[in-house]
N, C-alpha and C. Protein backbone atom coordinates (compact mmCIF):
# COMPACT_ATOMS: atom_id res chain seq x y z
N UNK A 1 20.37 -19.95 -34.59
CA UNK A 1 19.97 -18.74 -33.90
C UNK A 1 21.03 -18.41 -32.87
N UNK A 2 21.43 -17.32 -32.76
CA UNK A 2 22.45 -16.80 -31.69
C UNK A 2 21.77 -16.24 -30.78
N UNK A 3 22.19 -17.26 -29.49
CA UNK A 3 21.65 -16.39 -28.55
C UNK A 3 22.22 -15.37 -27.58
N UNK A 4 23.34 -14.85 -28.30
CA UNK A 4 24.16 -13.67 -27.08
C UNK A 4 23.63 -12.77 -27.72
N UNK A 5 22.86 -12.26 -28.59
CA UNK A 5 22.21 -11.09 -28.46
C UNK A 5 20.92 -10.92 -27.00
N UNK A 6 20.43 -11.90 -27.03
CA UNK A 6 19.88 -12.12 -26.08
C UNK A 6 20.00 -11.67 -24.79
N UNK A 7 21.09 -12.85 -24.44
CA UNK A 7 21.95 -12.34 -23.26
C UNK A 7 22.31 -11.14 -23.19
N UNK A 8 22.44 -10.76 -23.60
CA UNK A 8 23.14 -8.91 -23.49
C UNK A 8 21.91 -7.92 -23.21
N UNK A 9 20.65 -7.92 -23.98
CA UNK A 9 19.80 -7.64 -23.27
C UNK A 9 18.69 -7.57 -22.19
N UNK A 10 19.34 -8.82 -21.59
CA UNK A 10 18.56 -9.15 -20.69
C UNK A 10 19.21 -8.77 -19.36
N UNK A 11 18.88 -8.28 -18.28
CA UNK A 11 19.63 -8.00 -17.06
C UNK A 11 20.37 -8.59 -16.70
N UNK A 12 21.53 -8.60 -16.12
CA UNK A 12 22.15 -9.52 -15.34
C UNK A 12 21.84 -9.91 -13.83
N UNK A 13 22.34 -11.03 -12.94
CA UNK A 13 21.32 -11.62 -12.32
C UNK A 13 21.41 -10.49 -10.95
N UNK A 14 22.96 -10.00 -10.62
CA UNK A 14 22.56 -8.79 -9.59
C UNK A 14 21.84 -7.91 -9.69
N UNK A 15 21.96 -7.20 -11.12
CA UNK A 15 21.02 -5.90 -11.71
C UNK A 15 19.40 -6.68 -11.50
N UNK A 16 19.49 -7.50 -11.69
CA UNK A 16 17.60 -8.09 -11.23
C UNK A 16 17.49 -8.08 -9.78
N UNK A 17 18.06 -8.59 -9.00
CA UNK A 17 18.10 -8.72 -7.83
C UNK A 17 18.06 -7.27 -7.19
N UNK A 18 18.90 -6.65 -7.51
CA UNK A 18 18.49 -4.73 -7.18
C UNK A 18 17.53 -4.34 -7.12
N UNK A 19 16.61 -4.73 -8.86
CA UNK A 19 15.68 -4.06 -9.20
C UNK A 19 14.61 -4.78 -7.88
N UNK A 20 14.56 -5.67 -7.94
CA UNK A 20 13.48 -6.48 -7.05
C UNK A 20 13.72 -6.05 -5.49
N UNK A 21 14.84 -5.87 -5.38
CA UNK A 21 14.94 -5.33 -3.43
C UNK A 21 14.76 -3.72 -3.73
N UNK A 22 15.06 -3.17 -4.69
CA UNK A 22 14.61 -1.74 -4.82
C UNK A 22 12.83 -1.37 -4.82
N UNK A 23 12.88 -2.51 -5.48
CA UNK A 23 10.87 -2.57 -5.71
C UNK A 23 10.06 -2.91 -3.99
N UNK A 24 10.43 -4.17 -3.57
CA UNK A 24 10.28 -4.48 -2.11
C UNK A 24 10.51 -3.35 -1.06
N UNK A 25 11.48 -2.77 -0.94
CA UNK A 25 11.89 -1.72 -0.07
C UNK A 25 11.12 -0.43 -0.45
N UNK A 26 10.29 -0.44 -1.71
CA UNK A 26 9.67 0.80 -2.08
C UNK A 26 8.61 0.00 -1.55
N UNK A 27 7.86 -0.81 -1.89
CA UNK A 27 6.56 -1.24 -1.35
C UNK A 27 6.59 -1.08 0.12
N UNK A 28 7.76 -1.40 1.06
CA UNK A 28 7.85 -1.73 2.07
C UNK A 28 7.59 0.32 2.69
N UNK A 29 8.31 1.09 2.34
CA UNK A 29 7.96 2.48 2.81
C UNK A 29 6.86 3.08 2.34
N UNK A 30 5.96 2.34 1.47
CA UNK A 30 4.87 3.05 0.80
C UNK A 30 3.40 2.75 1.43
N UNK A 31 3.27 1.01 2.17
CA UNK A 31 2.26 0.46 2.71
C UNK A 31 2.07 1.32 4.17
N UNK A 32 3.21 1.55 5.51
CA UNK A 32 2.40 2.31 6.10
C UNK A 32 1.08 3.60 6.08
N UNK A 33 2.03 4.19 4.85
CA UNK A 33 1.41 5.64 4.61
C UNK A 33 -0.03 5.39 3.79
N UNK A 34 -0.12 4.41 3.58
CA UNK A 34 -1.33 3.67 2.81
C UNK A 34 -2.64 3.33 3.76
N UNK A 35 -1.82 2.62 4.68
CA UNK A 35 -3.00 2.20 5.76
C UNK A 35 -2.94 3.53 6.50
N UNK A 36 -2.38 4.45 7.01
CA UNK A 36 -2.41 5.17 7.80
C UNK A 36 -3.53 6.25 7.52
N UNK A 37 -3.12 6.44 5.92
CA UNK A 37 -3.61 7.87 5.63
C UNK A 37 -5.22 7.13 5.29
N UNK A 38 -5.32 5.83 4.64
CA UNK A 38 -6.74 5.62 4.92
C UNK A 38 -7.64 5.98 6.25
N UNK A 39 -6.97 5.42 7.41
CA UNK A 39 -7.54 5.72 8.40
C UNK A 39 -7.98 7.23 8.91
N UNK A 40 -6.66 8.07 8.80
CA UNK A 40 -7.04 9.30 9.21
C UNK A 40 -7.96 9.81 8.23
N UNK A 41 -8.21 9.65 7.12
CA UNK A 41 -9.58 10.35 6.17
C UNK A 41 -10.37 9.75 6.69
N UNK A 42 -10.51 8.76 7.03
CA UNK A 42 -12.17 8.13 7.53
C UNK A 42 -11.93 9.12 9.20
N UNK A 43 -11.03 9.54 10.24
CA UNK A 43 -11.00 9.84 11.06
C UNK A 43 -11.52 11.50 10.74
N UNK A 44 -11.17 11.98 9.70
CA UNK A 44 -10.90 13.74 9.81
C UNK A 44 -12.27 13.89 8.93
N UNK A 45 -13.30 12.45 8.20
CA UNK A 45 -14.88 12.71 7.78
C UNK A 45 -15.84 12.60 8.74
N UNK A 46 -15.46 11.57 9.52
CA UNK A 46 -15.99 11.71 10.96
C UNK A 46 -16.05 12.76 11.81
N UNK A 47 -14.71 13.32 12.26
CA UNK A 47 -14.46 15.05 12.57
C UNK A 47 -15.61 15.37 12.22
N UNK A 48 -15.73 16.01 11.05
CA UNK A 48 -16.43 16.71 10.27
C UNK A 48 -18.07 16.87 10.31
N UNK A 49 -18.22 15.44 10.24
CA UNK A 49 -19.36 14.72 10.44
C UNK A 49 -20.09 15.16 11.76
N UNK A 50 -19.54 14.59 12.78
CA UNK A 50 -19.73 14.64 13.87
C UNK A 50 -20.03 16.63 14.37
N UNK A 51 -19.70 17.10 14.07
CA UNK A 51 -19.33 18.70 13.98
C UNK A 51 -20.29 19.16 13.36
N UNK A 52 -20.68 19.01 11.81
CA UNK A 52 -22.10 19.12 11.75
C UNK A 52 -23.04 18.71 11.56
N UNK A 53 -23.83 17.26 12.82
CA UNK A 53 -24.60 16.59 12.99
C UNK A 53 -24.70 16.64 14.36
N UNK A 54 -23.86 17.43 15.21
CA UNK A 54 -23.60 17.61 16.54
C UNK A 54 -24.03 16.12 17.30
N UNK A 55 -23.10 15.44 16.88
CA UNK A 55 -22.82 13.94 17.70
C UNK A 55 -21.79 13.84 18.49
N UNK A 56 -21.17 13.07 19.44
CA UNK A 56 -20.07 13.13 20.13
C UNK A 56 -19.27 11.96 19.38
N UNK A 57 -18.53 11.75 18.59
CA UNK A 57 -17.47 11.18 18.14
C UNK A 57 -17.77 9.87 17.52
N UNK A 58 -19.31 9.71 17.38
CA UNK A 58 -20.01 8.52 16.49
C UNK A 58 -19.25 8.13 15.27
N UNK A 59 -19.11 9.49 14.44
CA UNK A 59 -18.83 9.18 13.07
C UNK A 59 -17.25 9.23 13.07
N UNK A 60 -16.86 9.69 14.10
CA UNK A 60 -15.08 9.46 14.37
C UNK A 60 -14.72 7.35 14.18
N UNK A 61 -15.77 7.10 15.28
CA UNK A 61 -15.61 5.79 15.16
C UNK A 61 -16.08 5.17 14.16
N UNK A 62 -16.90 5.55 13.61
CA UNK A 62 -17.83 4.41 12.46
C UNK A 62 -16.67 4.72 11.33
N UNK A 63 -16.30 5.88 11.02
CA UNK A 63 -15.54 5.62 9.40
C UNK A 63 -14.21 5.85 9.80
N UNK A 64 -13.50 6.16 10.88
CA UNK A 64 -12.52 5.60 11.81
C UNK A 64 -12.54 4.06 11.23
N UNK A 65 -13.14 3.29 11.88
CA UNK A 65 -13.33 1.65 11.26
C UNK A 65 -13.96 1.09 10.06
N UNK A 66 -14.38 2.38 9.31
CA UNK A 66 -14.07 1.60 7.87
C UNK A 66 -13.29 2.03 7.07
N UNK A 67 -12.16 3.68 7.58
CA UNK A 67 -10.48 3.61 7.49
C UNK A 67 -9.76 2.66 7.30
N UNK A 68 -9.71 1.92 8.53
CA UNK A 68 -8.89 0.56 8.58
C UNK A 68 -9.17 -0.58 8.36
N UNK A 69 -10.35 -0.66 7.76
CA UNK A 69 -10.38 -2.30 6.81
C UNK A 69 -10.40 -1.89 5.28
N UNK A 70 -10.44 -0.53 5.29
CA UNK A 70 -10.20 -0.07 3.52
C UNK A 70 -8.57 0.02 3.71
N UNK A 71 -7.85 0.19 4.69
CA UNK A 71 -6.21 0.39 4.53
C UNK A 71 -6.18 -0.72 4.50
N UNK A 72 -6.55 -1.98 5.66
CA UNK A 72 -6.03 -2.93 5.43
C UNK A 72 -6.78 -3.69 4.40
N UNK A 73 -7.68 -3.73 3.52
CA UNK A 73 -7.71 -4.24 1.92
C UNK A 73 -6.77 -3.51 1.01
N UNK A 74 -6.52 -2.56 1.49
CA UNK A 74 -5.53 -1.82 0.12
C UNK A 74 -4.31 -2.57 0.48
N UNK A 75 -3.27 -2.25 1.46
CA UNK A 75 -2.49 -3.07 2.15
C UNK A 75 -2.27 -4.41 1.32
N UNK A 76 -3.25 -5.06 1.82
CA UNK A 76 -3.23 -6.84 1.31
C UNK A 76 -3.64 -6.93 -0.04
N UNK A 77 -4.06 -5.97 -0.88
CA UNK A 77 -3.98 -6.17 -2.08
C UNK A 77 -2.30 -5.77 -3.32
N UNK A 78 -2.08 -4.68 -2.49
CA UNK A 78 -0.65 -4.38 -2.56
C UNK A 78 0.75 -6.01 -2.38
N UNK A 79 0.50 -6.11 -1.87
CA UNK A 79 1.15 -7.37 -1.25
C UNK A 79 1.52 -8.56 -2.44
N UNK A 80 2.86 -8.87 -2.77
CA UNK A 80 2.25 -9.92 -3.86
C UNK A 80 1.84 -10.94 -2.89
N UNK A 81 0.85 -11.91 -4.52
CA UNK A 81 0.20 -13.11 -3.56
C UNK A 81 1.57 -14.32 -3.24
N UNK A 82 2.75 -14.33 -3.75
CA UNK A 82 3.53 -15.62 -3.63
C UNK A 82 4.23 -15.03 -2.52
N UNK A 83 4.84 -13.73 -2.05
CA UNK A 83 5.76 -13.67 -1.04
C UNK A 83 7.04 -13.17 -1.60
N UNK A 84 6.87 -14.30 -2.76
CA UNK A 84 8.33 -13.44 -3.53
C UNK A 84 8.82 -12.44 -4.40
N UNK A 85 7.09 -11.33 -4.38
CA UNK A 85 7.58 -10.18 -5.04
C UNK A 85 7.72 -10.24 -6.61
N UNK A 86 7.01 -11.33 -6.66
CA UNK A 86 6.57 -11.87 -7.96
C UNK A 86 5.37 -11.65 -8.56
């Protein structure tokens, strides 16, 4: 069996290494906007909420804080589990 056909289609080890810091650095600009924008929808249903239920900022806080444990489960599910992007 020859294996330089092989070799030839398989990446070489910088072209992997790219792909993987290209992938990381995309995860890495994509997780703020993840947790963030969770939060502000739970912030701008609350708005809403609050506006017509005529409360003072109840529902700002209540789905305000379940914004940010739904960003931060999305967040940490995003995440690989080894560290190495694996």
């Amino acid at each position: 069996m020859d294996h330089s056909d092989n070799q030839k289609n398989a990446p070489s080890r910088p072209v992997g290494k790219a792909k993987t810091a290209a992938t990381q650095f995309a995860l890495a600009m994509e997780l703020p906007f993840v947790f963030v924008g969770a939060i502000g929808i739970g912030i701008v249903f609350g708005y809403y909420l609050d506006k017509w239920l005529h409360t003072k900022m109840l529902f700002i806080f209540i789905l305000g804080a379940l914004g940010f444990v739904a960003g931060l489960r999305d967040v940490l599910h995003r995440l690989p589990a080894d560290g190495n992007g694996k």
